[in-house]
N, C-alpha and C. Protein backbone atom coordinates (compact mmCIF):
# COMPACT_ATOMS: atom_id res chain seq x y z
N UNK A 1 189.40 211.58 -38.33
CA UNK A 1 190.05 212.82 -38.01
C UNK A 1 191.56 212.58 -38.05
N UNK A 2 192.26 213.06 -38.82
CA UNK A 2 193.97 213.11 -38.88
C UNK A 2 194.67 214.24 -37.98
N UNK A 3 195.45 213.70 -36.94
CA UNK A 3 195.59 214.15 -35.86
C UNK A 3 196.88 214.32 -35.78
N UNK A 4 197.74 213.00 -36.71
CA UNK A 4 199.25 212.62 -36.68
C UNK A 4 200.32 213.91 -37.13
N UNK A 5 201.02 214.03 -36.90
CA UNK A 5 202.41 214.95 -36.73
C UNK A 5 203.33 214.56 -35.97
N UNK A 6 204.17 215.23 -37.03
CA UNK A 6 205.71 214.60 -36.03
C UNK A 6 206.03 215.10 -34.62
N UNK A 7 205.59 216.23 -34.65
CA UNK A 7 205.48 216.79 -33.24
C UNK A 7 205.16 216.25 -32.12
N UNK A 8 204.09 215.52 -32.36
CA UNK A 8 203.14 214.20 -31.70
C UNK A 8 203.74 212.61 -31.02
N UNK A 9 204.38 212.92 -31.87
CA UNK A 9 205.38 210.89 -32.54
C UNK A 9 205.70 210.91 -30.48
N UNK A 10 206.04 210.01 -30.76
CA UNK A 10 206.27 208.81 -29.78
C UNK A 10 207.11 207.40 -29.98
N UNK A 11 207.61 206.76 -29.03
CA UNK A 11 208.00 205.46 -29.71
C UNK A 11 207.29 204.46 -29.02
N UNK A 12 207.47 203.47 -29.16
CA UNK A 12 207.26 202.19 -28.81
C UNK A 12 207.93 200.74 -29.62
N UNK A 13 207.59 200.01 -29.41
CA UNK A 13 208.27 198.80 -29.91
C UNK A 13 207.05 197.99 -30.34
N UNK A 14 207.07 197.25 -31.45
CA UNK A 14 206.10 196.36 -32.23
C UNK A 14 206.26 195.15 -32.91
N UNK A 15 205.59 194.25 -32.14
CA UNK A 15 205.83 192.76 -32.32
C UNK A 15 204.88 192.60 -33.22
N UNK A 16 205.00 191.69 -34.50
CA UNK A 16 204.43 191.23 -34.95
C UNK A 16 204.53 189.78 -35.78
N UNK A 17 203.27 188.58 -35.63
CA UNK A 17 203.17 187.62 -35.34
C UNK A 17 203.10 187.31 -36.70
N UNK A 18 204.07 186.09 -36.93
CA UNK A 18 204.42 185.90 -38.57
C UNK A 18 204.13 184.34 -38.65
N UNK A 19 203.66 183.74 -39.78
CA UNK A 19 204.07 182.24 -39.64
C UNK A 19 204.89 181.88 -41.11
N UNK A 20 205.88 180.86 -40.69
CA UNK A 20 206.73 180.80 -41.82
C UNK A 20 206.58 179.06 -42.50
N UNK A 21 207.01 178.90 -43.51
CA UNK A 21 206.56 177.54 -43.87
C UNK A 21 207.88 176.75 -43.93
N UNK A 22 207.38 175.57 -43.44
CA UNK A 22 208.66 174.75 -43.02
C UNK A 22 208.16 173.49 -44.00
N UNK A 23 209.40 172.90 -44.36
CA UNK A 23 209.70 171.94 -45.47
C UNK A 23 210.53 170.84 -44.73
N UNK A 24 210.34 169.59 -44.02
CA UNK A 24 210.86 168.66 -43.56
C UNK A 24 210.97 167.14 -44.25
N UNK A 25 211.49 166.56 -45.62
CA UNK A 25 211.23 165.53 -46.35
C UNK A 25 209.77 165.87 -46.99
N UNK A 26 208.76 165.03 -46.91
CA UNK A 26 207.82 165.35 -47.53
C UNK A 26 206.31 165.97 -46.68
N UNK A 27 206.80 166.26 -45.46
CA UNK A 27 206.00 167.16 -44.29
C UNK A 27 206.01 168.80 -44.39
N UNK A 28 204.87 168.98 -44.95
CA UNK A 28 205.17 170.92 -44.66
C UNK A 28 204.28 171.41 -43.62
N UNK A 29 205.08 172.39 -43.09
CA UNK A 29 203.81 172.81 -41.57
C UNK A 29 204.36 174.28 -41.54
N UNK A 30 203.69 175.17 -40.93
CA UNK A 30 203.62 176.10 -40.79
C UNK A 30 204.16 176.28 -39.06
N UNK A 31 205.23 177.08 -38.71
CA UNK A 31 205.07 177.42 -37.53
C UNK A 31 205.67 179.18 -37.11
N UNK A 32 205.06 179.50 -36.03
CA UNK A 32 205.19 181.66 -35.85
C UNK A 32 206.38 181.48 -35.34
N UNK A 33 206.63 182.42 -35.85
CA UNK A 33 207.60 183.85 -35.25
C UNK A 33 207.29 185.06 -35.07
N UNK A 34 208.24 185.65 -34.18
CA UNK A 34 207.76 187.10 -33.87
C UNK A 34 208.91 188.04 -34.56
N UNK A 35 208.63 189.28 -34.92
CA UNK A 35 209.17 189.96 -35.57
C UNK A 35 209.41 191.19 -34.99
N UNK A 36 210.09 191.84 -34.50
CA UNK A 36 210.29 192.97 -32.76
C UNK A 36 210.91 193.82 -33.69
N UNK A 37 210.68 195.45 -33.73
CA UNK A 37 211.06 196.59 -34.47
C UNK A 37 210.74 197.34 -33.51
N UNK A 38 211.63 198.73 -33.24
CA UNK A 38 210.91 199.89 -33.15
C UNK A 38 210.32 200.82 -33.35
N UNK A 39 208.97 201.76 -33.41
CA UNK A 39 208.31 202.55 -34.26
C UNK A 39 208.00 203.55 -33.39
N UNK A 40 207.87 204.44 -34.34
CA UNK A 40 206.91 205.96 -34.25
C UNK A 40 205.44 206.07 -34.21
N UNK A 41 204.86 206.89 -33.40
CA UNK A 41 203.51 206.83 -33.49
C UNK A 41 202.82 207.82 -32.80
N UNK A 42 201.48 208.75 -33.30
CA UNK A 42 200.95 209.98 -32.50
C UNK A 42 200.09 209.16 -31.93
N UNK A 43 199.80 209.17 -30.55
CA UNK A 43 198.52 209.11 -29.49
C UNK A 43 197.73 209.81 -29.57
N UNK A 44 196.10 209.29 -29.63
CA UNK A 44 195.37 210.16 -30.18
C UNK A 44 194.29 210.29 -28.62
N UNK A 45 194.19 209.16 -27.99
CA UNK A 45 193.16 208.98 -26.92
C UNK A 45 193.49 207.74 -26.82
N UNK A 46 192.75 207.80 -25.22
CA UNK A 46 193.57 206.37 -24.46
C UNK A 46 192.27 206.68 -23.31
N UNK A 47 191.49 205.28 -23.17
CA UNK A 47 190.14 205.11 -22.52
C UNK A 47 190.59 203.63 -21.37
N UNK A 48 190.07 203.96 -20.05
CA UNK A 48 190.14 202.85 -19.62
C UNK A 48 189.04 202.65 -19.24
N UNK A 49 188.22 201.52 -19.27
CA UNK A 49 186.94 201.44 -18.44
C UNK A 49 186.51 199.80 -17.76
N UNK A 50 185.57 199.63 -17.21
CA UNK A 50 185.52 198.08 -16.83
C UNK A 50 184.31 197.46 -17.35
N UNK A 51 184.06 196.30 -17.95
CA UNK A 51 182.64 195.73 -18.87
C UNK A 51 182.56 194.60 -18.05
N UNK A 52 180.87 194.61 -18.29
CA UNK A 52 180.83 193.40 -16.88
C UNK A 52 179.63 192.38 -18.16
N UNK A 53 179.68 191.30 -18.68
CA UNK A 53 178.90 190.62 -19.09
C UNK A 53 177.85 189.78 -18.54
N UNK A 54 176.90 189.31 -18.83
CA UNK A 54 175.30 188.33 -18.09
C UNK A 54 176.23 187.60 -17.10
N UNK A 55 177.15 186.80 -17.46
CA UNK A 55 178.04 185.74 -16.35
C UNK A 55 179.05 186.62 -15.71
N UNK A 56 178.46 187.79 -15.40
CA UNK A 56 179.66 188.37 -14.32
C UNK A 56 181.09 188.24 -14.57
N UNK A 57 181.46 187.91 -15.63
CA UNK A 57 182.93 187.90 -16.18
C UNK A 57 183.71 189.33 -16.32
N UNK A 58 183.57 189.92 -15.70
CA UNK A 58 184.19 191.12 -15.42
C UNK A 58 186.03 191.55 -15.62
N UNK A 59 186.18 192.52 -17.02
CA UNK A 59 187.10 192.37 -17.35
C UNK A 59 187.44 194.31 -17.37
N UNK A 60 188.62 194.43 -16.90
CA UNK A 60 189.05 195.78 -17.28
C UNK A 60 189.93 195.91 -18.68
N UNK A 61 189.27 196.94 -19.36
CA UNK A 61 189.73 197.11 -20.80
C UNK A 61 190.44 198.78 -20.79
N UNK A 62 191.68 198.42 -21.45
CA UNK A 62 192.69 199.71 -21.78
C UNK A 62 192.90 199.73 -23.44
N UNK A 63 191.90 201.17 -23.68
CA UNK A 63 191.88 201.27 -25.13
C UNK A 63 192.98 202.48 -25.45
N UNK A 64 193.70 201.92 -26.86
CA UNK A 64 194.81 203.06 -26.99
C UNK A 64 194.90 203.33 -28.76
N UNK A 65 193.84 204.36 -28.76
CA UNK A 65 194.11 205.23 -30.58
C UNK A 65 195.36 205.89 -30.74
N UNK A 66 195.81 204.96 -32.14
CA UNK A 66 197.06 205.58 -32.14
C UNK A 66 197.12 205.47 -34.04
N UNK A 67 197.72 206.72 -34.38
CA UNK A 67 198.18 206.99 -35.65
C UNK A 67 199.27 206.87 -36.37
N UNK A 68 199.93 205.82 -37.62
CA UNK A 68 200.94 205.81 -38.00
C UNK A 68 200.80 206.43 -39.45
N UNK A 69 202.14 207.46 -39.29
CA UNK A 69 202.86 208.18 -40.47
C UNK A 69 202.81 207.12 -41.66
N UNK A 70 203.25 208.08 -43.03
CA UNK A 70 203.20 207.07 -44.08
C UNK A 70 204.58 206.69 -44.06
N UNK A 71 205.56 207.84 -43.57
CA UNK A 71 207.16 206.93 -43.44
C UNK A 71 207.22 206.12 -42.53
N UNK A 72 206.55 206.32 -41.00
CA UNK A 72 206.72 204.80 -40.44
C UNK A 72 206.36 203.61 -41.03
N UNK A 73 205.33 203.55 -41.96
CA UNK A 73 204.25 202.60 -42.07
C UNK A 73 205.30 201.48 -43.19
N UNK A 74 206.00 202.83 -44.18
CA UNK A 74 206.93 202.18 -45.39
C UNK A 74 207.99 201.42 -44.58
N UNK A 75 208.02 202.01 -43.85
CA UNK A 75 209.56 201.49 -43.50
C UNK A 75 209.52 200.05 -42.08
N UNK A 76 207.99 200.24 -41.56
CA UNK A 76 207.65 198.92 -40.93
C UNK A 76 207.67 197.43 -42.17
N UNK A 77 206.49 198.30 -43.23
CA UNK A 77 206.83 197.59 -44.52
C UNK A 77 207.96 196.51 -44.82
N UNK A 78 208.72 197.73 -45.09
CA UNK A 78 210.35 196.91 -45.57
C UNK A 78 210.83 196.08 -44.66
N UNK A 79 210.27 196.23 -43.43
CA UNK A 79 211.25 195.28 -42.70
C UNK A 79 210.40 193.71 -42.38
N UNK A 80 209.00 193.79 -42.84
CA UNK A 80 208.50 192.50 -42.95
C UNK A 80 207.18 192.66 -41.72
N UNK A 81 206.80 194.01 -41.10
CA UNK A 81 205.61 194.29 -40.23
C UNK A 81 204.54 194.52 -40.74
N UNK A 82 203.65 193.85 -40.93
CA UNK A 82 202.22 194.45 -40.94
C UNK A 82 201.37 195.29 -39.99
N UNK A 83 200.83 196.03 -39.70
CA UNK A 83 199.91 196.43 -38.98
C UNK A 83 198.32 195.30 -39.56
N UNK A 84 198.24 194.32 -38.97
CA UNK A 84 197.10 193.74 -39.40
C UNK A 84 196.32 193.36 -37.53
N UNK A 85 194.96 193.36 -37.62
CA UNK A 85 194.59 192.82 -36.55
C UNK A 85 194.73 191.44 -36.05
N UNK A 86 195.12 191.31 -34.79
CA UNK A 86 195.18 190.31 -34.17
C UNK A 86 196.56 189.81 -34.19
N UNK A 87 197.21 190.23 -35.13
CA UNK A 87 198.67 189.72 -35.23
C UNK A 87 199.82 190.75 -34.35
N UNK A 88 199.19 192.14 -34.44
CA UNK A 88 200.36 192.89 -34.04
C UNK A 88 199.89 193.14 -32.63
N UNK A 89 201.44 193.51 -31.76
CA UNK A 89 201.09 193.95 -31.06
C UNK A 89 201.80 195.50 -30.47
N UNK A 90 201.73 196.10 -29.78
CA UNK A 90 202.35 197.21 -29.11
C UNK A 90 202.66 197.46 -27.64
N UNK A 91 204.30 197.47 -27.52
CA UNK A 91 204.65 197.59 -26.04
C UNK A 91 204.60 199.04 -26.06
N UNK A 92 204.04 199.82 -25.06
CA UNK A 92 204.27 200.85 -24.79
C UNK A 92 203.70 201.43 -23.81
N UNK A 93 204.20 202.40 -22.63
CA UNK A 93 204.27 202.96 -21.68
C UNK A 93 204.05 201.55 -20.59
N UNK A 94 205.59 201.06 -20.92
CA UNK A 94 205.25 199.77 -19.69
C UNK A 94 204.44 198.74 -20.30
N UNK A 95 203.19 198.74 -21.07
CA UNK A 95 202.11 198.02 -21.20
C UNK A 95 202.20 197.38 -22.44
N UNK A 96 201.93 196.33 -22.63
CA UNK A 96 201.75 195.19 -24.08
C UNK A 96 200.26 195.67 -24.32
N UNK A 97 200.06 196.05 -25.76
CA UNK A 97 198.56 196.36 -25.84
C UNK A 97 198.12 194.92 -27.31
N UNK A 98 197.41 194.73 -27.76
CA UNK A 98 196.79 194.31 -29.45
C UNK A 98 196.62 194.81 -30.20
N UNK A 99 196.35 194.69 -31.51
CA UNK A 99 195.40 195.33 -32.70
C UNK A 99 193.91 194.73 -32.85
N UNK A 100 192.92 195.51 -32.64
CA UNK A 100 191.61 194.72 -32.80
C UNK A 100 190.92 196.04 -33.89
N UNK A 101 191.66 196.57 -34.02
CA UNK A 101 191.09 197.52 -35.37
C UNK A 101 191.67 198.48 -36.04
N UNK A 102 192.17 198.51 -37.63
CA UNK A 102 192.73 198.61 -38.28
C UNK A 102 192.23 199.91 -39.36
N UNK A 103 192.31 200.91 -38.86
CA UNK A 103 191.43 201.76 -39.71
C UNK A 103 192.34 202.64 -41.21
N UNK A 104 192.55 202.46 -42.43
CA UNK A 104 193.04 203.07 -43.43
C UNK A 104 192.33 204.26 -43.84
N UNK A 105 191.10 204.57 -43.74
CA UNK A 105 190.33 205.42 -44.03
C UNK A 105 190.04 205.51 -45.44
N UNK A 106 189.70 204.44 -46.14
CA UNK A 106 189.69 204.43 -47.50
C UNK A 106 190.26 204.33 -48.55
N UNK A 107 191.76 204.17 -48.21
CA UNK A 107 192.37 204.44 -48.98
C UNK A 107 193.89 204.24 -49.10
N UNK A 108 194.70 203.90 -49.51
CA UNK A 108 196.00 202.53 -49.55
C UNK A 108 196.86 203.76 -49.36
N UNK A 109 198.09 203.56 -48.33
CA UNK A 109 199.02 204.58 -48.38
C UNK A 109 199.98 204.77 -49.91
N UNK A 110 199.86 203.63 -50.88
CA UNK A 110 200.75 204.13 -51.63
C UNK A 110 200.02 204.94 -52.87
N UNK A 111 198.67 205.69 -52.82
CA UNK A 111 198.01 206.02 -53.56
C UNK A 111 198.76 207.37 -53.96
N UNK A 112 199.08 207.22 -55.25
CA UNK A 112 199.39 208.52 -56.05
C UNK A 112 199.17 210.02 -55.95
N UNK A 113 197.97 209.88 -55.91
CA UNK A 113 196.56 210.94 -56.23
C UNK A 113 195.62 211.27 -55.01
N UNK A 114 196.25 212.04 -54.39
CA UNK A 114 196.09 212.56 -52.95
C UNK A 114 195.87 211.75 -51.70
N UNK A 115 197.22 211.14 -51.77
CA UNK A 115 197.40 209.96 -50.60
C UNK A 115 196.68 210.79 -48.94
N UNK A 116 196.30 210.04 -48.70
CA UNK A 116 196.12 210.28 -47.14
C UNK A 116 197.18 210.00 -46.12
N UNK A 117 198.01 209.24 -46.67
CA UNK A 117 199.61 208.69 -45.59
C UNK A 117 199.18 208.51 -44.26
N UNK A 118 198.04 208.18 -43.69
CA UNK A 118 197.99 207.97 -42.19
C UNK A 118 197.35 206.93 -42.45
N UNK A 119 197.82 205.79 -41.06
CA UNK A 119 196.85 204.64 -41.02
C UNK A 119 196.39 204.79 -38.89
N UNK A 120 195.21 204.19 -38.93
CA UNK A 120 194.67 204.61 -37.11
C UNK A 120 194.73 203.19 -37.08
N UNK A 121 195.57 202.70 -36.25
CA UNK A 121 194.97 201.38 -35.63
C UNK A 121 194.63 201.63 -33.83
N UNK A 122 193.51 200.75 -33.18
CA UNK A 122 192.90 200.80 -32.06
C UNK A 122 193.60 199.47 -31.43
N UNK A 123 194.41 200.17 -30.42
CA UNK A 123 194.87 198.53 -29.60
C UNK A 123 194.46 198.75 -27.76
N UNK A 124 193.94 197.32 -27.61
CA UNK A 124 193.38 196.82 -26.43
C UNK A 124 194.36 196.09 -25.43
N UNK A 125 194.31 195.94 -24.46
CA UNK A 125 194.79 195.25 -23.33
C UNK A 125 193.33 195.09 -22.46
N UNK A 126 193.14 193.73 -22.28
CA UNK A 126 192.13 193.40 -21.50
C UNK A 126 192.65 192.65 -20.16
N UNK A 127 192.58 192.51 -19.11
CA UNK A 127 192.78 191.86 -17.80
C UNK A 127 191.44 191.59 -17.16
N UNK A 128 191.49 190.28 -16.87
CA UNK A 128 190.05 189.78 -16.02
C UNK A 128 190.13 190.39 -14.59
N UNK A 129 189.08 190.46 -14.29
CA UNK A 129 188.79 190.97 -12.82
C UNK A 129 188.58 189.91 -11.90
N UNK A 130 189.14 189.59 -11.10
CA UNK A 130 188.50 187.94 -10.04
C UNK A 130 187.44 188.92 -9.08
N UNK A 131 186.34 188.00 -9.07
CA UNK A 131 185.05 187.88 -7.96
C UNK A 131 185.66 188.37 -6.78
């Protein structure tokens, strides 16, 4: 369901987790960086609930659907952001959330021939519950 409009937008701030390759004599290694931008984004629904697993590991989960424009998305682009899971993340309303799902809906924003220009990603914040 495409929900996004500018009317909608919002900001927040978006970290995303990069690794760069390092060249030391004849040692190469890989080590992250973070990459901090600010973005636009429509809120679509926002769920909180608590999941309790067989070992009583009891964790409260804050789910947050959120929709990015095809101009945010270009212009996260250019500056070296992915929206990919597990790498990005989202500060917003106070709260650091994740990416654990990445939804395009079929179809690549730079498509010619009746682009869809929205991408949904689903980000989580989980906190354990103590006994």
């Amino acid at each position: 369901m495409f929900v996004h409009s500018y009317f909608l937008e919002q900001t927040g701030t978006i970290l995303y987790e990069n690794t760069q390759q390092l060249v030391s004599g004849l040692v190469s290694y890989a080590t992250p960086f973070t990459i901090e931008t600010g973005t636009r984004f429509a809120v679509l629904d926002r769920k909180k609930f608590i999941s309790k697993s067989d070992e009583t590991n009891r964790a409260r989960h804050d789910r947050l659907l959120v929709q990015f424009g095809a101009n945010e998305i270009r212009s996260l682009n250019s500056t070296g952001v992915y929206l990919k899971e597990g790498r990005t993340r989202l500060q917003y309303d106070g709260e650091e959330f994740r990416a654990i799902i990445v939804d395009d809906f079929g179809q690549s924003i730079n498509r010619t021939y009746m682009p869809g220009g929205i991408l949904q990603v689903t980000f989580e914040r989980r906190t354990p519950i103590a006994n």
